[in-house]
PDB file of N, CA and C in Angstrom:
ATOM      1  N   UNK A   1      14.269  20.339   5.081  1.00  0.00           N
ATOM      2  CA  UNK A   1      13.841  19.368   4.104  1.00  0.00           C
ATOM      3  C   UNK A   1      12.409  18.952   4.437  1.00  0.00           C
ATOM      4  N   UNK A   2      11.419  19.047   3.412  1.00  0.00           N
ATOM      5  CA  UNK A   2      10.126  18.670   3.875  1.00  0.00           C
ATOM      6  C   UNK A   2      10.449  17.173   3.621  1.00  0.00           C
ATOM      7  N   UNK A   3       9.268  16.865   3.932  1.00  0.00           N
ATOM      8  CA  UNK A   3       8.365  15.123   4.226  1.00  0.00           C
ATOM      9  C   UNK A   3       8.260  15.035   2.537  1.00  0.00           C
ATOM     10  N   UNK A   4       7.739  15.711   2.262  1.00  0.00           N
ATOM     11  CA  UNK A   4       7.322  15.358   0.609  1.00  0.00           C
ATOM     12  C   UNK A   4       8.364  15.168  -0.251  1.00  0.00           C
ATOM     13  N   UNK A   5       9.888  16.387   0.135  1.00  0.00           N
ATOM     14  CA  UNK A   5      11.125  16.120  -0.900  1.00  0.00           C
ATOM     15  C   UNK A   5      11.433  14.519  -0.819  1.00  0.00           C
ATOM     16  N   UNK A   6      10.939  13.857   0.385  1.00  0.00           N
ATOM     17  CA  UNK A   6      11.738  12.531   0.649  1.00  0.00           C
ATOM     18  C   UNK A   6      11.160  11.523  -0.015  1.00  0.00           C
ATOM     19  N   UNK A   7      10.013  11.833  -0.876  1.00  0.00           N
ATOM     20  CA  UNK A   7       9.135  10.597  -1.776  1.00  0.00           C
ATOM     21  C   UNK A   7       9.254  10.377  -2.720  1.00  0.00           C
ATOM     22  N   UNK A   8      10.300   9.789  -3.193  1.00  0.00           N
ATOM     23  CA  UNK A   8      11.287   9.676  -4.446  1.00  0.00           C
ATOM     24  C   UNK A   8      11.425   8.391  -5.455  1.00  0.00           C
ATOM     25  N   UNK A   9      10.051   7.695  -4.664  1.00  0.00           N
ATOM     26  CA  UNK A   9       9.450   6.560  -5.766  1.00  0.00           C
ATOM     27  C   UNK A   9       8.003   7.211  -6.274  1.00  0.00           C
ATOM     28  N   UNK A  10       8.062   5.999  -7.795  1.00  0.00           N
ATOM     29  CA  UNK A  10       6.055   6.885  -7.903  1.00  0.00           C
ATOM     30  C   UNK A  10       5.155   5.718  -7.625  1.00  0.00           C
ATOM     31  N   UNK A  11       4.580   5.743  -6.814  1.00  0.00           N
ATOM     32  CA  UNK A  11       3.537   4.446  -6.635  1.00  0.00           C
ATOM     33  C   UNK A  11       2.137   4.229  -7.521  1.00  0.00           C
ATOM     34  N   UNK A  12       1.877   3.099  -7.828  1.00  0.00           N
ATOM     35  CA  UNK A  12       0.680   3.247  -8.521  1.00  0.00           C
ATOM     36  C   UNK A  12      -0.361   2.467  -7.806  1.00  0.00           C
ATOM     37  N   UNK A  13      -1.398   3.160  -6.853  1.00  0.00           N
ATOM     38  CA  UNK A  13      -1.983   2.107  -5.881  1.00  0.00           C
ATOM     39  C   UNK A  13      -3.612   1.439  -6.613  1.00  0.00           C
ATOM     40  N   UNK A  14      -3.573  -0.046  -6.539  1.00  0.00           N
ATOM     41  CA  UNK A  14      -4.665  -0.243  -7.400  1.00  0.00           C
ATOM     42  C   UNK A  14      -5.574  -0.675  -6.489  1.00  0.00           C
ATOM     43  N   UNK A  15      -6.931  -0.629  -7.178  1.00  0.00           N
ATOM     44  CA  UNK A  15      -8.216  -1.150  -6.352  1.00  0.00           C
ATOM     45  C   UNK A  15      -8.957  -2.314  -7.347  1.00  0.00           C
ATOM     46  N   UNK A  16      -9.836  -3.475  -6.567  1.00  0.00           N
ATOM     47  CA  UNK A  16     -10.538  -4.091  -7.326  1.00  0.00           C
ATOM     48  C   UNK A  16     -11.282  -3.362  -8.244  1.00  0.00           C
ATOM     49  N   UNK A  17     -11.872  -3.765  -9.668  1.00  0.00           N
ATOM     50  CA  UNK A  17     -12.794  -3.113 -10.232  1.00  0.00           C
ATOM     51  C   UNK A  17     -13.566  -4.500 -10.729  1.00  0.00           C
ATOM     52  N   UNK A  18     -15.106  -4.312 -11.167  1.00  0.00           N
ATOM     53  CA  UNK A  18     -15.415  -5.524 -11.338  1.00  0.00           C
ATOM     54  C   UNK A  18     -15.302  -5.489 -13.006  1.00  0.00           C
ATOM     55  N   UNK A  19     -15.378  -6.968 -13.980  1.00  0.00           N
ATOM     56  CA  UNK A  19     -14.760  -6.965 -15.063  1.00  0.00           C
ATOM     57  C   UNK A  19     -15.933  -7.313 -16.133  1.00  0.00           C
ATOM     58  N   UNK A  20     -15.794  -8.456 -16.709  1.00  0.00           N
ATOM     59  CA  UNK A  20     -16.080  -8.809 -17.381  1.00  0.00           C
ATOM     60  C   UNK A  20     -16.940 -10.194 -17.037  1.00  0.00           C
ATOM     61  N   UNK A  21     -17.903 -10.650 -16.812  1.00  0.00           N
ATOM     62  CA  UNK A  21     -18.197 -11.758 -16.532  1.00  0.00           C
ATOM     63  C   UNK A  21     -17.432 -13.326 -16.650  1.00  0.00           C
ATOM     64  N   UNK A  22     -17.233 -14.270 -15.691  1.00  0.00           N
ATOM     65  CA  UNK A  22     -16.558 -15.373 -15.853  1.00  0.00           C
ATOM     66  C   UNK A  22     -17.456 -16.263 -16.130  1.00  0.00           C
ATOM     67  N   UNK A  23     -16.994 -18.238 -16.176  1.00  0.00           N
ATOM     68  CA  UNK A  23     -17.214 -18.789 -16.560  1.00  0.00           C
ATOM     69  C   UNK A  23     -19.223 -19.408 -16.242  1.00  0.00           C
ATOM     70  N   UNK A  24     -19.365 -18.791 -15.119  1.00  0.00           N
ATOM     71  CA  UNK A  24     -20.337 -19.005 -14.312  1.00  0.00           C
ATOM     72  C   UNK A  24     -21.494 -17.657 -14.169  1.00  0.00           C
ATOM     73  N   UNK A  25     -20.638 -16.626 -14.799  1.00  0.00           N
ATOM     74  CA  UNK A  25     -21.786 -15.213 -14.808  1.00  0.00           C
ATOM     75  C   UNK A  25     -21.662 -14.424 -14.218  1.00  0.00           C
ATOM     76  N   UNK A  26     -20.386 -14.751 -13.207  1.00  0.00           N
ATOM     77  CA  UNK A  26     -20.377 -13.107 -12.037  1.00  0.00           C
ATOM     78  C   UNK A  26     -19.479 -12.660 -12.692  1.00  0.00           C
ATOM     79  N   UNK A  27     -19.380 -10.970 -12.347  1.00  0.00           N
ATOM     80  CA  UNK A  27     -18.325 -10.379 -12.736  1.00  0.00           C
ATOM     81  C   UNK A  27     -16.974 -11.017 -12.424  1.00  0.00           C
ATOM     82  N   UNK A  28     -15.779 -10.588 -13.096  1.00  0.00           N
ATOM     83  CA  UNK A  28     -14.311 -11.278 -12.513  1.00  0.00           C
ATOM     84  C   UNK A  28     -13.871 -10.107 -11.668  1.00  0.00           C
ATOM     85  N   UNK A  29     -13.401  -9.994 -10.940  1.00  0.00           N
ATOM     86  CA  UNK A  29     -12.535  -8.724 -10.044  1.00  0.00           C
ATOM     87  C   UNK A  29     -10.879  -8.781 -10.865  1.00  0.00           C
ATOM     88  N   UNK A  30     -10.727  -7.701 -11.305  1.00  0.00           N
ATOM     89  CA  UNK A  30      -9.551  -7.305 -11.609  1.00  0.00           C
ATOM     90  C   UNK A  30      -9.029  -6.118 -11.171  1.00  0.00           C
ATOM     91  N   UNK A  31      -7.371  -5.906 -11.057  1.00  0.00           N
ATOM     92  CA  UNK A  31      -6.986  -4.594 -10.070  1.00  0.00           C
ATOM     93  C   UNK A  31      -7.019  -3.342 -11.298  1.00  0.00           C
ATOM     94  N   UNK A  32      -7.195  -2.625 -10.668  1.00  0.00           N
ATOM     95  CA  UNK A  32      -7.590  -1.973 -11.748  1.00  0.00           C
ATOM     96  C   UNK A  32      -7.019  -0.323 -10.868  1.00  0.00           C
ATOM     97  N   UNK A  33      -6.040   0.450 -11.794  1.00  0.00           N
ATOM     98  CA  UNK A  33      -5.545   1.714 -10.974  1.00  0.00           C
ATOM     99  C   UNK A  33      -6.097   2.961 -10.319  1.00  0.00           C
ATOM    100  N   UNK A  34      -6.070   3.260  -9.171  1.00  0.00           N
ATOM    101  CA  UNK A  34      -7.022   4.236  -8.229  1.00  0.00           C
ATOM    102  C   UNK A  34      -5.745   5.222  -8.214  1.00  0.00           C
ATOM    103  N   UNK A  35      -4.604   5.427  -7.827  1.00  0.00           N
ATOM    104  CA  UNK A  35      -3.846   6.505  -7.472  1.00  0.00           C
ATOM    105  C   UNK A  35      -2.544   6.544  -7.735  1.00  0.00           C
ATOM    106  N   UNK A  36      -2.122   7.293  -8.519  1.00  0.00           N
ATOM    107  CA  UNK A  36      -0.517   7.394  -8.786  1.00  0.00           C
ATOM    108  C   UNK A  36       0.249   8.434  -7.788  1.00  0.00           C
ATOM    109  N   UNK A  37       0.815   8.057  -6.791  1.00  0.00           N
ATOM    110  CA  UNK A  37       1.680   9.398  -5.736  1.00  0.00           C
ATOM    111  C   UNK A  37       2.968   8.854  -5.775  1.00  0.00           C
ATOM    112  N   UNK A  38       3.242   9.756  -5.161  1.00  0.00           N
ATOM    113  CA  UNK A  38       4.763   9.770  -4.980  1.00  0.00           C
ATOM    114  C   UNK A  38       5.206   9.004  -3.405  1.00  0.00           C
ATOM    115  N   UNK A  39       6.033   8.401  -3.191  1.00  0.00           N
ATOM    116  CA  UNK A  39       6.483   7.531  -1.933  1.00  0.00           C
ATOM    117  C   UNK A  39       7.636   7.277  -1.600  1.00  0.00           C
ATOM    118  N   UNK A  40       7.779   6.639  -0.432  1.00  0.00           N
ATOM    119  CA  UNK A  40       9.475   6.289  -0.316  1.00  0.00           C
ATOM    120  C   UNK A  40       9.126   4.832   0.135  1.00  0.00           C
ATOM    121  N   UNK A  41       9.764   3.860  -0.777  1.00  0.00           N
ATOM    122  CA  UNK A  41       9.720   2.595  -0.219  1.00  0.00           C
ATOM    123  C   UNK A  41      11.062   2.430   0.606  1.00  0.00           C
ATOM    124  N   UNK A  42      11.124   1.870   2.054  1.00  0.00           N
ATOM    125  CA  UNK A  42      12.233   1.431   2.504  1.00  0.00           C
ATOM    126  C   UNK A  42      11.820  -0.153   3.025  1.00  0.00           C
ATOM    127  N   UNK A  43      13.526  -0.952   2.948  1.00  0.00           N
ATOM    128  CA  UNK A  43      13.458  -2.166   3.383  1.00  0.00           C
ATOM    129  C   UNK A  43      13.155  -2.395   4.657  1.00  0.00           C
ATOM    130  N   UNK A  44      12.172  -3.500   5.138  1.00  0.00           N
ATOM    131  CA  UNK A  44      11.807  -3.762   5.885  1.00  0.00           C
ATOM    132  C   UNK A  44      11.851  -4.804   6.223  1.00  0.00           C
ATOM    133  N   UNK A  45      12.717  -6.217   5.862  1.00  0.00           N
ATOM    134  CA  UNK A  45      13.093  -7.562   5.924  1.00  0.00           C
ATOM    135  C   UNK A  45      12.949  -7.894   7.183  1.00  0.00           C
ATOM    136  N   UNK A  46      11.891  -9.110   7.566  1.00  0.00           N
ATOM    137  CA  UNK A  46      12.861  -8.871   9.456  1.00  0.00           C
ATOM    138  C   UNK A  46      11.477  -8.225  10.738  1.00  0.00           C
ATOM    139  N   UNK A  47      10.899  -7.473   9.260  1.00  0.00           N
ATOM    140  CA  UNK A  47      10.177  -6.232  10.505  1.00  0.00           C
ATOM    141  C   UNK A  47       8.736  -6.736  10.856  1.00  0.00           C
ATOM    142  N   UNK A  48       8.380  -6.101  12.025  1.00  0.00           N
ATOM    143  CA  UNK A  48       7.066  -7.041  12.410  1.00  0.00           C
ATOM    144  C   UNK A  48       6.223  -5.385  12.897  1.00  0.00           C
ATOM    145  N   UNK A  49       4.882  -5.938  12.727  1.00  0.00           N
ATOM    146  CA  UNK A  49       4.257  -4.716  13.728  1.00  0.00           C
ATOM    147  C   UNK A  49       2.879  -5.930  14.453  1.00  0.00           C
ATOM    148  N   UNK A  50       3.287  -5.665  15.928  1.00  0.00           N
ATOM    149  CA  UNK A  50       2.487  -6.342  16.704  1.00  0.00           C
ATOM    150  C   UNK A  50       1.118  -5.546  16.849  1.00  0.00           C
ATOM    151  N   UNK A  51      -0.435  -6.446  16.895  1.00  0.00           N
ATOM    152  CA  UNK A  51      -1.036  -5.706  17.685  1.00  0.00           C
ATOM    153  C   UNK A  51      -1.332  -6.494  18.842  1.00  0.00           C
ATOM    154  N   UNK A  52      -2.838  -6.165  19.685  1.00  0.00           N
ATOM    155  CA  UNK A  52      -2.876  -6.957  20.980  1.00  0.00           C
ATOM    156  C   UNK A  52      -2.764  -8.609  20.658  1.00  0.00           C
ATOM    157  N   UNK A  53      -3.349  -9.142  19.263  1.00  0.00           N
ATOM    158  CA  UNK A  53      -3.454 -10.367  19.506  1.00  0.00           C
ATOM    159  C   UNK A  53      -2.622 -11.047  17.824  1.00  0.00           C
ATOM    160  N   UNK A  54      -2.038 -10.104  17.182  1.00  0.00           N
ATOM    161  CA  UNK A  54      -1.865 -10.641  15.780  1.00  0.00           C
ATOM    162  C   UNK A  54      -0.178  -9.880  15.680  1.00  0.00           C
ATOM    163  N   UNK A  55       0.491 -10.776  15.367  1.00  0.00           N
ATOM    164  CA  UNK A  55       1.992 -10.052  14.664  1.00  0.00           C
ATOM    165  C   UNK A  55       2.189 -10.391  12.987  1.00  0.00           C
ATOM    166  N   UNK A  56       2.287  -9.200  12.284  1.00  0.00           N
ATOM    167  CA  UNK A  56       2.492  -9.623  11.104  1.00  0.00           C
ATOM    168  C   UNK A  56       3.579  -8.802  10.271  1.00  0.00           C
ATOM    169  N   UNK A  57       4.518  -9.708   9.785  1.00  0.00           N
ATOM    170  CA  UNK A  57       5.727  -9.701   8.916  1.00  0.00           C
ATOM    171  C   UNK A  57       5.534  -9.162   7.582  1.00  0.00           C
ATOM    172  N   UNK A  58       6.297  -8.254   7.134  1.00  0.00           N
ATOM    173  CA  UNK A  58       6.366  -7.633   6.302  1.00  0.00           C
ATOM    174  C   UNK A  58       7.532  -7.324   5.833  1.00  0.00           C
ATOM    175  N   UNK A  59       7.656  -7.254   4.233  1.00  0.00           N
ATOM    176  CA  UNK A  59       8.708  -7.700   3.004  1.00  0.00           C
ATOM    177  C   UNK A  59       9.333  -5.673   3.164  1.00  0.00           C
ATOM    178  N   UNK A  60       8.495  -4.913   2.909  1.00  0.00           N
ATOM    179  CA  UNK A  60       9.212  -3.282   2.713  1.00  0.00           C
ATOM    180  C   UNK A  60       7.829  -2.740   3.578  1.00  0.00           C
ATOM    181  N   UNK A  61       8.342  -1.345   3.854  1.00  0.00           N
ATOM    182  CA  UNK A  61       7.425  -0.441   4.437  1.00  0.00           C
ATOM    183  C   UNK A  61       7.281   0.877   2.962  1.00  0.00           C
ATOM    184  N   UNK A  62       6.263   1.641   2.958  1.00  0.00           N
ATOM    185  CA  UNK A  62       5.931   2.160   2.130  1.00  0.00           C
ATOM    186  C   UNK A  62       5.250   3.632   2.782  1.00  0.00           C
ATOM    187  N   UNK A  63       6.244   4.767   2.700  1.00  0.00           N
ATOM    188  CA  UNK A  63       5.474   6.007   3.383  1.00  0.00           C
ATOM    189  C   UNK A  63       4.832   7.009   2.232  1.00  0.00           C
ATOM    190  N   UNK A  64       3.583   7.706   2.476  1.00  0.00           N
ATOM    191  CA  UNK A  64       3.029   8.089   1.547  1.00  0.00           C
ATOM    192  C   UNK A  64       2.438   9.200   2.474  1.00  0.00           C
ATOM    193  N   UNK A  65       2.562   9.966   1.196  1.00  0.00           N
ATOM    194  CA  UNK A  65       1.404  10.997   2.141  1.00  0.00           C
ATOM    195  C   UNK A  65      -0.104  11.048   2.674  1.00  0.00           C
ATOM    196  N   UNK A  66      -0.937  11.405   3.409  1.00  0.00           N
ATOM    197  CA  UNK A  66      -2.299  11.325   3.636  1.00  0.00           C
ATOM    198  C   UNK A  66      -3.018  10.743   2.510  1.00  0.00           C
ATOM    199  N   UNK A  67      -3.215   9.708   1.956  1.00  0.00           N
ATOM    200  CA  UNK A  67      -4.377   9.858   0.748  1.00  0.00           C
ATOM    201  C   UNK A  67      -4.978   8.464   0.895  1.00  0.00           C
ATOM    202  N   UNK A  68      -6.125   8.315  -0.164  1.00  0.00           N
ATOM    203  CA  UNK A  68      -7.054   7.063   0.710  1.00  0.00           C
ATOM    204  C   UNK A  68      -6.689   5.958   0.458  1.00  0.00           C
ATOM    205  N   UNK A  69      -6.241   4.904   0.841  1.00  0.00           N
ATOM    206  CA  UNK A  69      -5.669   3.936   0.516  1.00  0.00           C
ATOM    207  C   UNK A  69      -5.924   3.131   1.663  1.00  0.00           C
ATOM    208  N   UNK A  70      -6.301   1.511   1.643  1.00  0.00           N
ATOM    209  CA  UNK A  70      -6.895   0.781   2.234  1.00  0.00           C
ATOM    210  C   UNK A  70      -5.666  -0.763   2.554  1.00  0.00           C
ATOM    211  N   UNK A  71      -6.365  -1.482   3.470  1.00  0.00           N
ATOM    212  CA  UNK A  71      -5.377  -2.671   2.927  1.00  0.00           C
ATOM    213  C   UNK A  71      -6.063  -3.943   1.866  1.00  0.00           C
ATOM    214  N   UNK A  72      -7.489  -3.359   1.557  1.00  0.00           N
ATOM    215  CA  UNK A  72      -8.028  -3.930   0.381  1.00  0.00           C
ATOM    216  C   UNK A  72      -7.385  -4.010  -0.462  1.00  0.00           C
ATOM    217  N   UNK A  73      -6.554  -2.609  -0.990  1.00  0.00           N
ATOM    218  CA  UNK A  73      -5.908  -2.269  -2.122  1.00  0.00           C
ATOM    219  C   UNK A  73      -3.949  -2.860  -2.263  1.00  0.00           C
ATOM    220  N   UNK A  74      -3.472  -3.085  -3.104  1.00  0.00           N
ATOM    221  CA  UNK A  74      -2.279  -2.984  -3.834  1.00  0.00           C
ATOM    222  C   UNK A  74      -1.567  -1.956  -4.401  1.00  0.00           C
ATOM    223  N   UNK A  75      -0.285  -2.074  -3.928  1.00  0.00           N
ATOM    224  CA  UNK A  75       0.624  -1.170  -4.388  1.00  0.00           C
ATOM    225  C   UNK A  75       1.406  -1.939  -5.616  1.00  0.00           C
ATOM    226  N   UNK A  76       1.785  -0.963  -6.780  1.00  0.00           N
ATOM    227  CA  UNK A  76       3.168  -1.480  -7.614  1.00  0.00           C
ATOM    228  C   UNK A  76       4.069   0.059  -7.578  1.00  0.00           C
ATOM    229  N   UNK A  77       5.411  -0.617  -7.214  1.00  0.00           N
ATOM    230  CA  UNK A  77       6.386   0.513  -7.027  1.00  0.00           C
ATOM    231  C   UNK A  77       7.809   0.130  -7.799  1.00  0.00           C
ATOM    232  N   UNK A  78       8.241   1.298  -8.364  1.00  0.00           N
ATOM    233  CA  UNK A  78       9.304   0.723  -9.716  1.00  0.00           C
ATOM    234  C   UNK A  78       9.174  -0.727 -10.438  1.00  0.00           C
ATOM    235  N   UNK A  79       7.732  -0.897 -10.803  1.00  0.00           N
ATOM    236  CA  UNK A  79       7.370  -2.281 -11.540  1.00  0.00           C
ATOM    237  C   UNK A  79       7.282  -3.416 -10.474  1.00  0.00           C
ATOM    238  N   UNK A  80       7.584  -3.702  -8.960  1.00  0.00           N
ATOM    239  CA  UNK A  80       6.950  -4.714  -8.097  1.00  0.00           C
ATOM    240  C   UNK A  80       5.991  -4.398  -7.702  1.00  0.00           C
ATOM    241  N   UNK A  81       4.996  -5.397  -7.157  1.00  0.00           N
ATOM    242  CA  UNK A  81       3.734  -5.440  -7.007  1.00  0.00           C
ATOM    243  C   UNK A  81       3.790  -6.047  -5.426  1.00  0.00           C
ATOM    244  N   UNK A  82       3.270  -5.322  -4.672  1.00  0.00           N
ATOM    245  CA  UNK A  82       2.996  -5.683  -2.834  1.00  0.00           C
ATOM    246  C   UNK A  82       1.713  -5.721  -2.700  1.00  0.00           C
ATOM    247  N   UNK A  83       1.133  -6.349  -1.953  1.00  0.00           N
ATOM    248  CA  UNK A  83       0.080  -6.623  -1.552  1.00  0.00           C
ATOM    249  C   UNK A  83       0.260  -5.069   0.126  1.00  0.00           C
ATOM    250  N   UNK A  84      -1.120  -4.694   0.565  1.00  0.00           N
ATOM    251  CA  UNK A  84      -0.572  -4.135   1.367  1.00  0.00           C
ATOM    252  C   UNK A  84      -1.310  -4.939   2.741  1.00  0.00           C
ATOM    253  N   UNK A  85      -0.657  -5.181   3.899  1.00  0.00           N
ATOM    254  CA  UNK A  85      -1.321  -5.804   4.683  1.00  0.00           C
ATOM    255  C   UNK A  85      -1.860  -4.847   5.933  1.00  0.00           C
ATOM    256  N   UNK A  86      -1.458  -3.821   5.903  1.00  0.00           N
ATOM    257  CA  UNK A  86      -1.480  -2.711   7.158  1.00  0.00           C
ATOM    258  C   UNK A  86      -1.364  -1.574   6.637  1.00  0.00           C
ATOM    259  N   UNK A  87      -1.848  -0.286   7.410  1.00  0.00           N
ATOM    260  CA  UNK A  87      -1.910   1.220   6.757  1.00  0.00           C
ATOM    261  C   UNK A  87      -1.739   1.650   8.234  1.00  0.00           C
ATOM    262  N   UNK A  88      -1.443   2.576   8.756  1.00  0.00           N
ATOM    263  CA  UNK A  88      -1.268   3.318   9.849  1.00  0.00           C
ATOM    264  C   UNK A  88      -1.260   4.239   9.433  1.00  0.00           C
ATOM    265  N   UNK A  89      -2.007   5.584  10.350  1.00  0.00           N
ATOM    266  CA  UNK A  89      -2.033   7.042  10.367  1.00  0.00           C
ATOM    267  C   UNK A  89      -1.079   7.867  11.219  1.00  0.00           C
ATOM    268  N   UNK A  90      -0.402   8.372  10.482  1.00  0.00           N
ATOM    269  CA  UNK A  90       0.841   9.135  11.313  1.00  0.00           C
ATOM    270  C   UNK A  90       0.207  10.470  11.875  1.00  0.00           C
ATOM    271  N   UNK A  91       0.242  11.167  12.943  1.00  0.00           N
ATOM    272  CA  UNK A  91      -0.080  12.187  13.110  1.00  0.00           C
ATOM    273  C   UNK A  91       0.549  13.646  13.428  1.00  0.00           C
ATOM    274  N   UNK A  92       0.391  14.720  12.973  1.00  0.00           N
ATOM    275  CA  UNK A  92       1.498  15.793  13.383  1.00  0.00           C
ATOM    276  C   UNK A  92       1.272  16.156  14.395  1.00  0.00           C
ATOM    277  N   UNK A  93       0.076  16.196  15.065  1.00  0.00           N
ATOM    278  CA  UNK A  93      -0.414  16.971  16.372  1.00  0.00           C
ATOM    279  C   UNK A  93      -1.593  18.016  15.806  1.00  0.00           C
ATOM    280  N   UNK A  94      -1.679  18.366  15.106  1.00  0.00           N
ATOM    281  CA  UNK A  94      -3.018  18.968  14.105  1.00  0.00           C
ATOM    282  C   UNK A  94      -3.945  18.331  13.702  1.00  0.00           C
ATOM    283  N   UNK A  95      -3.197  16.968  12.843  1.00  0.00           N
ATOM    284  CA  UNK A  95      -4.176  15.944  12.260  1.00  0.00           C
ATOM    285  C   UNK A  95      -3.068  15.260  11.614  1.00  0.00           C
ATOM    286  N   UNK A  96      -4.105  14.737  10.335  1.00  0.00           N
ATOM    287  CA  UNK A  96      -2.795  13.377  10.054  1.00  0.00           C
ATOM    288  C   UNK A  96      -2.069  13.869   8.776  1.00  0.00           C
ATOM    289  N   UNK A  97      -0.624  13.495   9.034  1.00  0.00           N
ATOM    290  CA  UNK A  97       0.514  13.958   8.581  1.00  0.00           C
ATOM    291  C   UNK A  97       1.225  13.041   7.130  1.00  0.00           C
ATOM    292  N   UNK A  98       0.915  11.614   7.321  1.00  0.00           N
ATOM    293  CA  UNK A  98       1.433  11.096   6.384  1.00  0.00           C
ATOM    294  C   UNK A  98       0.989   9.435   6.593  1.00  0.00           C
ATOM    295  N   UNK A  99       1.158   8.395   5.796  1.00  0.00           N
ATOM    296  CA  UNK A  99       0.865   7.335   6.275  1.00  0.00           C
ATOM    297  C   UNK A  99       1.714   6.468   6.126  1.00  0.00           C
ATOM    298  N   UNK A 100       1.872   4.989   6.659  1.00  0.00           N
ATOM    299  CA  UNK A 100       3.073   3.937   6.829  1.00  0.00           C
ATOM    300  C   UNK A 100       2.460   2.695   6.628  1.00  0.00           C
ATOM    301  N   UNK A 101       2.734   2.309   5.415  1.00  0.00           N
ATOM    302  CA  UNK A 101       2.580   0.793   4.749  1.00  0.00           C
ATOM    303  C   UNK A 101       3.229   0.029   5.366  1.00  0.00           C
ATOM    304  N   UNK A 102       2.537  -1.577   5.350  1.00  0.00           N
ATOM    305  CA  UNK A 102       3.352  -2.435   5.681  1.00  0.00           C
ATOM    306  C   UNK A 102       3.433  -3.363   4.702  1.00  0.00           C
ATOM    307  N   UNK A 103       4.131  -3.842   3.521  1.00  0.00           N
ATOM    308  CA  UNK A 103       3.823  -4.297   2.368  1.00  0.00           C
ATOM    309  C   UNK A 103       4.358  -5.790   2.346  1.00  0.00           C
ATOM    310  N   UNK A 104       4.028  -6.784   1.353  1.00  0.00           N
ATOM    311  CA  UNK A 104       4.486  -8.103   1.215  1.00  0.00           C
ATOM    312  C   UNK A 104       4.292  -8.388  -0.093  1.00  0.00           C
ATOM    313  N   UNK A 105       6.013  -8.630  -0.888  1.00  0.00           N
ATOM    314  CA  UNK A 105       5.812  -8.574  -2.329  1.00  0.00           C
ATOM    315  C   UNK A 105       5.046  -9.823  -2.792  1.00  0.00           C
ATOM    316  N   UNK A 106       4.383  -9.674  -3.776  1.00  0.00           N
ATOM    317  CA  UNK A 106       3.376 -10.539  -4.764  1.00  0.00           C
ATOM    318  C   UNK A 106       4.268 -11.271  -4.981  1.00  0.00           C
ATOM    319  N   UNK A 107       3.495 -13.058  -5.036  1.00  0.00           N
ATOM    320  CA  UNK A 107       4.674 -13.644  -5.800  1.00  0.00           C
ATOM    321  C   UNK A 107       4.254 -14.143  -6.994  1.00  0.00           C
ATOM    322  N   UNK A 108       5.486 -14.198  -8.298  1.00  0.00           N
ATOM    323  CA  UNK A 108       4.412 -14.403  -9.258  1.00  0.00           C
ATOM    324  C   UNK A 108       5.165 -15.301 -10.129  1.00  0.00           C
TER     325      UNK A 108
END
């Protein structure tokens, strides 16, 4: 079974784009869609990823394959919307293999 049969959600990952000017003259930032792939969201309630000085909690994890995606950016997956707070690079031993979200649903 490959890595890829297992990505059985479709993600739509968005990026700021700038808009339309607001009340004051700057552009407005709105999300605006950069990448549609395929993913596997699993629950992650509970789950933490420490680094040396910061631990941060996260709602689902989100695996995707190699592609560019930031924690600037937002995910929506089967119509919820996560903010992403973390990206990690998985590696095969060649190079990098796939990547691991750490997500926290939008509240709205």
């Amino acid at each position: 079974m490959s890595f890829a049969s297992l990505l059985i959600n479709t993600c739509v990952i968005e990026r700021f784009v700038a808009g339309a000017a607001d009340a004051f003259g700057n552009p407005a930032k709105n999300w605006g869609p950069h990448l549609t792939v395929d993913g596997r969201l699993s629950s992650a309630t509970g789950r933490e990823r420490q680094d040396a000085t910061e631990v941060t909690q996260v709602d689902e994890m989100l695996f995707l394959e190699d592609v560019d995606v930031t924690e600037h950016d937002r995910v929506t997956v089967d119509g919820v919307t996560f903010n992403i707070v973390f990206v990690t690079d998985k590696q095969n031993g060649t190079g990098n293999h796939h990547k691991e979200l750490g997500l926290v649903r939008v509240k709205s």
